[in-house]
Protein backbone atom coordinates (compact mmCIF):
# COMPACT_ATOMS: atom_id res chain seq x y z
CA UNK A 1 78.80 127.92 108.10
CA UNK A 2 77.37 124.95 106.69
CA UNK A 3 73.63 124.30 107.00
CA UNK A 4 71.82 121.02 107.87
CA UNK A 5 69.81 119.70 105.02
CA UNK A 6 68.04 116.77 106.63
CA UNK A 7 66.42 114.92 108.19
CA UNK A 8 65.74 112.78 105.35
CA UNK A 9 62.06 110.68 104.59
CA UNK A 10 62.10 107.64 101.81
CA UNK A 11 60.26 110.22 100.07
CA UNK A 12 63.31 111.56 98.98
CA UNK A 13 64.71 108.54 97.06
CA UNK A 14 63.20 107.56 93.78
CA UNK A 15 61.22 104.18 94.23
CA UNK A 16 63.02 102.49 90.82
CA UNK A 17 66.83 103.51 92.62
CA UNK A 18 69.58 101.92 89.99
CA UNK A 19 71.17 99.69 92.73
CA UNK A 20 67.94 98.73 94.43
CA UNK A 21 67.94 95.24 93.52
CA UNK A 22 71.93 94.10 92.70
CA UNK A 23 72.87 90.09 91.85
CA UNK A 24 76.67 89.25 91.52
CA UNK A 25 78.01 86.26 89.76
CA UNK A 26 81.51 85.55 90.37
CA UNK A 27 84.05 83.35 88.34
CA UNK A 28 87.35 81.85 89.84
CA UNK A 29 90.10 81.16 86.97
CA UNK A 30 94.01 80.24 87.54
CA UNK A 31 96.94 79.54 85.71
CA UNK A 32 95.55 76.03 85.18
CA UNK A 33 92.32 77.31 83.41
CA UNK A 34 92.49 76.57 80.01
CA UNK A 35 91.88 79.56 77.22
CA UNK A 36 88.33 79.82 76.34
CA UNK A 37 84.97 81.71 77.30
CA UNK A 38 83.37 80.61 81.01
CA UNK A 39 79.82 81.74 81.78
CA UNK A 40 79.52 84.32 84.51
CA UNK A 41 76.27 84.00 86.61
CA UNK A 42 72.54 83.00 85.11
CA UNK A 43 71.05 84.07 81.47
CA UNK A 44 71.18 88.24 81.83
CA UNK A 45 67.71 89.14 81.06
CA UNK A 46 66.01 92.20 78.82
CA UNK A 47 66.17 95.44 80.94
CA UNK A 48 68.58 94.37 83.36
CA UNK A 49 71.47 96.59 84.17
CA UNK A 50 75.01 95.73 84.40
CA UNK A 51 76.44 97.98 87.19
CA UNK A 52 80.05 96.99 87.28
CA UNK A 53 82.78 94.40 86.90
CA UNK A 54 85.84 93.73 88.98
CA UNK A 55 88.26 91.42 88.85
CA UNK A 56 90.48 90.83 91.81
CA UNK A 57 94.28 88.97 91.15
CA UNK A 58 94.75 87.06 94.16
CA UNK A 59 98.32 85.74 92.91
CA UNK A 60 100.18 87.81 90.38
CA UNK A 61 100.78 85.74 87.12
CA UNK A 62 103.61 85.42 84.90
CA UNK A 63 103.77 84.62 81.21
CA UNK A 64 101.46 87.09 79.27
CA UNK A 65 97.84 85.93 80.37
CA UNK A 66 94.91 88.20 79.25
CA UNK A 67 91.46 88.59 79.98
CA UNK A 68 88.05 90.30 79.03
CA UNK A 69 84.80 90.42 80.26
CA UNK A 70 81.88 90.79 78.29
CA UNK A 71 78.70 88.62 76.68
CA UNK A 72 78.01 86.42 74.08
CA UNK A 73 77.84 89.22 71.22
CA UNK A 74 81.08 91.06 72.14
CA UNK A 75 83.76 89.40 74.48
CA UNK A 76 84.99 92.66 75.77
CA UNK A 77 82.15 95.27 75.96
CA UNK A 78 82.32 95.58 79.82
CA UNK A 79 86.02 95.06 80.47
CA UNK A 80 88.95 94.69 78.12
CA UNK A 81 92.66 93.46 78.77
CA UNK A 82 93.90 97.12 78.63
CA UNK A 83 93.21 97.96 82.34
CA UNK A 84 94.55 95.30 84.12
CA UNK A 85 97.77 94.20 85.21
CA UNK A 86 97.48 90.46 86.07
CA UNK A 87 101.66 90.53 87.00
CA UNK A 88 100.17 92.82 89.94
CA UNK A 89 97.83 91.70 93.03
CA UNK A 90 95.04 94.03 93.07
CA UNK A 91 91.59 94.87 92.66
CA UNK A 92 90.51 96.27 88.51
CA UNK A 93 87.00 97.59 88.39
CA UNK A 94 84.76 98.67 85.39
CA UNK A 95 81.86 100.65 85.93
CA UNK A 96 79.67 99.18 83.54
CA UNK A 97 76.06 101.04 83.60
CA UNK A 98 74.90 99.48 80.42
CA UNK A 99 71.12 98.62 79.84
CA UNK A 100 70.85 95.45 78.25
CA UNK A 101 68.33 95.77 75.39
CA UNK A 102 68.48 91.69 74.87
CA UNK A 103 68.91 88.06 76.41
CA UNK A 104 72.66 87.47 77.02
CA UNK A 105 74.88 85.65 79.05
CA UNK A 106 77.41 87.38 80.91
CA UNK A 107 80.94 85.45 80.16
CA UNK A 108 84.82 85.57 80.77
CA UNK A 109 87.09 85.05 77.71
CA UNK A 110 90.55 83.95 79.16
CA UNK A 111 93.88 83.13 77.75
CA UNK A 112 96.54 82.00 79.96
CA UNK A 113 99.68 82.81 77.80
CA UNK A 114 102.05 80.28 79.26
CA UNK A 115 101.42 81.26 82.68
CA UNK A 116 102.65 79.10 85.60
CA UNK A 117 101.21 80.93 88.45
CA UNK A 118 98.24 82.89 89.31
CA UNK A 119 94.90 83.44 89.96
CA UNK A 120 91.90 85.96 90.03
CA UNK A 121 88.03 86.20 90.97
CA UNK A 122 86.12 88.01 88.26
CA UNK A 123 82.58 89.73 89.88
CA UNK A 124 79.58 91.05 87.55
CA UNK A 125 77.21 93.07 89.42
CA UNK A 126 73.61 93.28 87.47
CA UNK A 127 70.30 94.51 88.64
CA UNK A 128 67.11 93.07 87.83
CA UNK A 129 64.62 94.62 85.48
């Protein structure tokens, strides 16, 4: 028989709780985009923490689009084009959990590939320091 644990006080969460303070910065790109890197959201600062990135296709593509999300050092450390289907509506997420350790700007490096249709919303969740 299974035995009641709580009630539970604030006493019993830690005061610096991961997800107590989350931004998101969002990014809408289509067929029409051209291929480059878009920003996503404000300057990341020192000691923030990126929690996770989704990216939700609203309108299945064709052609052979691709996209990765990451910052302006590396444009796929939080989400590369190997776990995501953008000929299939759906919701991708990356759970991210990385510490940044410098100034960076979140960004979106897209390449349509001859697409004709499509679109997606790409969301970066990041805590303050």
């Amino acid at each position: 028989m299974p035995t009641f644990l709580g009630p539970f006080t604030l006493d019993d969460y830690p005061e610096d709780n991961l997800l107590k303070k989350v931004n998101l910065a969002e990014a809408e790109i289509d067929f029409s985009s051209p291929a480059g890197s878009f920003n996503l959201g404000d300057i990341l600062q020192t000691n923030s923490t990126v929690v996770q990135v989704l990216v939700r296709v609203t309108q299945a593509f064709d052609g052979l689009p691709s996209i990765s999300v990451g910052d302006t050092v590396s444009q796929d450390s939080w989400l590369n084009e190997d776990g995501i289907d953008l000929s299939e509506v759906g919701v991708f997420l990356s759970m991210v959990l990385e510490k940044l350790l410098t100034v960076t700007q979140g960004r979106v490096y897209w390449d349509p590939g001859g697409s004709t249709v499509g679109s997606l919303k790409v969301f970066l969740l990041v805590t303050d320091p």
